[in-house]
C-alpha atoms as a PDB file:
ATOM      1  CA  UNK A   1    -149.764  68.421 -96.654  1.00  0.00           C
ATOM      2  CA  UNK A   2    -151.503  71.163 -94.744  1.00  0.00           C
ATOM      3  CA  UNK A   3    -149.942  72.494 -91.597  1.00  0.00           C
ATOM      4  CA  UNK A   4    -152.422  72.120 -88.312  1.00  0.00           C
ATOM      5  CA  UNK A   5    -154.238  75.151 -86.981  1.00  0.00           C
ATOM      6  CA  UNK A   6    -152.095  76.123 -83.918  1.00  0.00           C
ATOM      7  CA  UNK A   7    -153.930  76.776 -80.938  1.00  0.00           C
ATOM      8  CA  UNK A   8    -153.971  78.968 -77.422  1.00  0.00           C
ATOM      9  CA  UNK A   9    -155.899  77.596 -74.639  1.00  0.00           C
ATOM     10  CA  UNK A  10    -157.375  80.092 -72.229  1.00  0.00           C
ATOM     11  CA  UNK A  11    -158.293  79.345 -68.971  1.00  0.00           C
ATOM     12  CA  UNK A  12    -161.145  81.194 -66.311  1.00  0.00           C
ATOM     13  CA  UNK A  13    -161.279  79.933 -62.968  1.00  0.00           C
ATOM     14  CA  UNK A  14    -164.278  81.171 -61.565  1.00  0.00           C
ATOM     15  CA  UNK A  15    -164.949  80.447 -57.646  1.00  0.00           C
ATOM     16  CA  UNK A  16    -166.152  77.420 -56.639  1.00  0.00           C
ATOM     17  CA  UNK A  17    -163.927  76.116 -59.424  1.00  0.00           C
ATOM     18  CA  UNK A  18    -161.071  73.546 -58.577  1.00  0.00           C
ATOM     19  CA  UNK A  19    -157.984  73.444 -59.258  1.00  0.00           C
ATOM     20  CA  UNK A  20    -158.401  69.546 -60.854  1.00  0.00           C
ATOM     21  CA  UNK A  21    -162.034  71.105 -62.304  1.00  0.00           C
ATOM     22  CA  UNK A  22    -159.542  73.402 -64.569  1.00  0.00           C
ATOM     23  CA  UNK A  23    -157.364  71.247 -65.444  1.00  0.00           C
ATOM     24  CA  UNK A  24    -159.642  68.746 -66.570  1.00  0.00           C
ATOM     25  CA  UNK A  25    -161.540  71.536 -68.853  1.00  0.00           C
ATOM     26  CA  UNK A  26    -158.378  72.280 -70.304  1.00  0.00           C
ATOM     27  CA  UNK A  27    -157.327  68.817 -71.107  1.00  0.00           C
ATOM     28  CA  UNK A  28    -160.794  68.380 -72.641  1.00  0.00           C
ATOM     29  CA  UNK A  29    -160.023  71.637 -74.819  1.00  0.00           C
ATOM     30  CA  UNK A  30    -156.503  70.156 -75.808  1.00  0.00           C
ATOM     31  CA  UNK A  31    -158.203  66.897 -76.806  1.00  0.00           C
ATOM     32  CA  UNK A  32    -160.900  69.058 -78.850  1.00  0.00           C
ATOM     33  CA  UNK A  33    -158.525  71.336 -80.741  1.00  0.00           C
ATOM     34  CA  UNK A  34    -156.298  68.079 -81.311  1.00  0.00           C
ATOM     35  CA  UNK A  35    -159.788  66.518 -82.931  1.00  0.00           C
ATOM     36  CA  UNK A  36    -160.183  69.278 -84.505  1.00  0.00           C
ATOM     37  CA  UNK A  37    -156.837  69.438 -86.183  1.00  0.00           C
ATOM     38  CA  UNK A  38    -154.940  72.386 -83.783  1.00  0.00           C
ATOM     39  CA  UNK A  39    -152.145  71.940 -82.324  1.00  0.00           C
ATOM     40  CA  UNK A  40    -152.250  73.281 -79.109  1.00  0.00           C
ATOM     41  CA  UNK A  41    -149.059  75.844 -78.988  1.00  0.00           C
ATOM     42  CA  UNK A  42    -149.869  77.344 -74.845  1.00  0.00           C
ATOM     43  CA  UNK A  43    -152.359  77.213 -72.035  1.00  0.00           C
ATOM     44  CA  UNK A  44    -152.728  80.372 -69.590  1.00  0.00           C
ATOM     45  CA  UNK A  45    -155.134  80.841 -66.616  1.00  0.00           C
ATOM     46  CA  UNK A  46    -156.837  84.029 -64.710  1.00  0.00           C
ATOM     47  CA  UNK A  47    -158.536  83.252 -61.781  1.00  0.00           C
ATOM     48  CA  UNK A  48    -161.557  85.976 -61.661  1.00  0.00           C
ATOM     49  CA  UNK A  49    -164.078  86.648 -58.931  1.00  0.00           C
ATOM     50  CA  UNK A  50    -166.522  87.977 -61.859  1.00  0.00           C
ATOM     51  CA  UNK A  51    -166.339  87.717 -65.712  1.00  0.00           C
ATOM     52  CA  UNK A  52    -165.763  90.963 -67.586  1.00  0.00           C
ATOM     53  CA  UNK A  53    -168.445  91.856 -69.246  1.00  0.00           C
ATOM     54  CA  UNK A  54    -166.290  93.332 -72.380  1.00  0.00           C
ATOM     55  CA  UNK A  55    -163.468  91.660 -72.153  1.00  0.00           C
ATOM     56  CA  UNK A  56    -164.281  88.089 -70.038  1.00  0.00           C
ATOM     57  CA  UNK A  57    -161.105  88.706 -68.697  1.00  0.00           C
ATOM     58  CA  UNK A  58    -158.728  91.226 -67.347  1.00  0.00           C
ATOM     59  CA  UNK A  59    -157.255  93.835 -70.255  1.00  0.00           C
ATOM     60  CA  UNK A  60    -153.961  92.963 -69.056  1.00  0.00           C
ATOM     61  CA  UNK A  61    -154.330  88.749 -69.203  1.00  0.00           C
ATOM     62  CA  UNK A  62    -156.137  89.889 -72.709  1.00  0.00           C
ATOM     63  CA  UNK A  63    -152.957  91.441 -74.266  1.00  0.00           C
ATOM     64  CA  UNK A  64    -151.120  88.879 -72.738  1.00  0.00           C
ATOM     65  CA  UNK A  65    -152.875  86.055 -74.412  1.00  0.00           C
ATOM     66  CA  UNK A  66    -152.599  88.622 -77.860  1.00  0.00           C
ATOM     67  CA  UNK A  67    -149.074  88.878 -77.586  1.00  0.00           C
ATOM     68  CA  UNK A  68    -148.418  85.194 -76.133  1.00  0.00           C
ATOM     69  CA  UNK A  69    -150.732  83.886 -79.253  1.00  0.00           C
ATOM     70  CA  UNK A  70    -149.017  85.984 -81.917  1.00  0.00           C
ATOM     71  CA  UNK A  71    -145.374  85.153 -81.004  1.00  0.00           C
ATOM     72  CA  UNK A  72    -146.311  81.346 -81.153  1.00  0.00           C
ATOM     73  CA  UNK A  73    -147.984  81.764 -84.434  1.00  0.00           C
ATOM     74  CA  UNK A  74    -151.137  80.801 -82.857  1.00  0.00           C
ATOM     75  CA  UNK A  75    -155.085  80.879 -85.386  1.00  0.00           C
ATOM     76  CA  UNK A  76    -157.090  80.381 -82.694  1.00  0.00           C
ATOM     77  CA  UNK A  77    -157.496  81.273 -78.943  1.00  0.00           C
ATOM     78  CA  UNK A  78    -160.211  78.692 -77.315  1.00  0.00           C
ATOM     79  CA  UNK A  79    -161.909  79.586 -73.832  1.00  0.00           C
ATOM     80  CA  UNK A  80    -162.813  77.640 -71.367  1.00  0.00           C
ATOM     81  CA  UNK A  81    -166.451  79.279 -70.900  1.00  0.00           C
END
């Protein structure tokens, strides 16, 4: 038997977004990587007044997720935008 994709959710809440708004986009991508086969490993959040053009987030909160992803074993790293 194969072993499931493991999975890093990632988190951008923009202004105007709520704190339930987030957590219900994340739940949907837990319940689409799950579909999908993943197993979701971690969640993380930024909150950003803009989106980074290179990097959608902050370079910091990118190596972060790298490092956070990589220690869990994590395949993929899903966005919430």
């Amino acid at each position: 038997m194969l072993k499931p994709e493991k999975a890093f959710l990632v988190g951008a809440i923009l202004p105007g977004f709520s704190p339930t708004g987030i957590e219900d986009q994340l739940s949907e991508l837990k319940l689409l990587a799950s579909t999908y086969g993943a197993e979701t490993m971690g969640i993380i959040t930024q909150s950003r007044k803009i989106i980074d053009p290179v990097t959608f987030l902050g370079i910091g909160k990118i190596q972060q997720i790298k490092n956070q992803a990589a220690e869990m074993g994590c395949s993929l790293i899903i966005f919430n935008d």
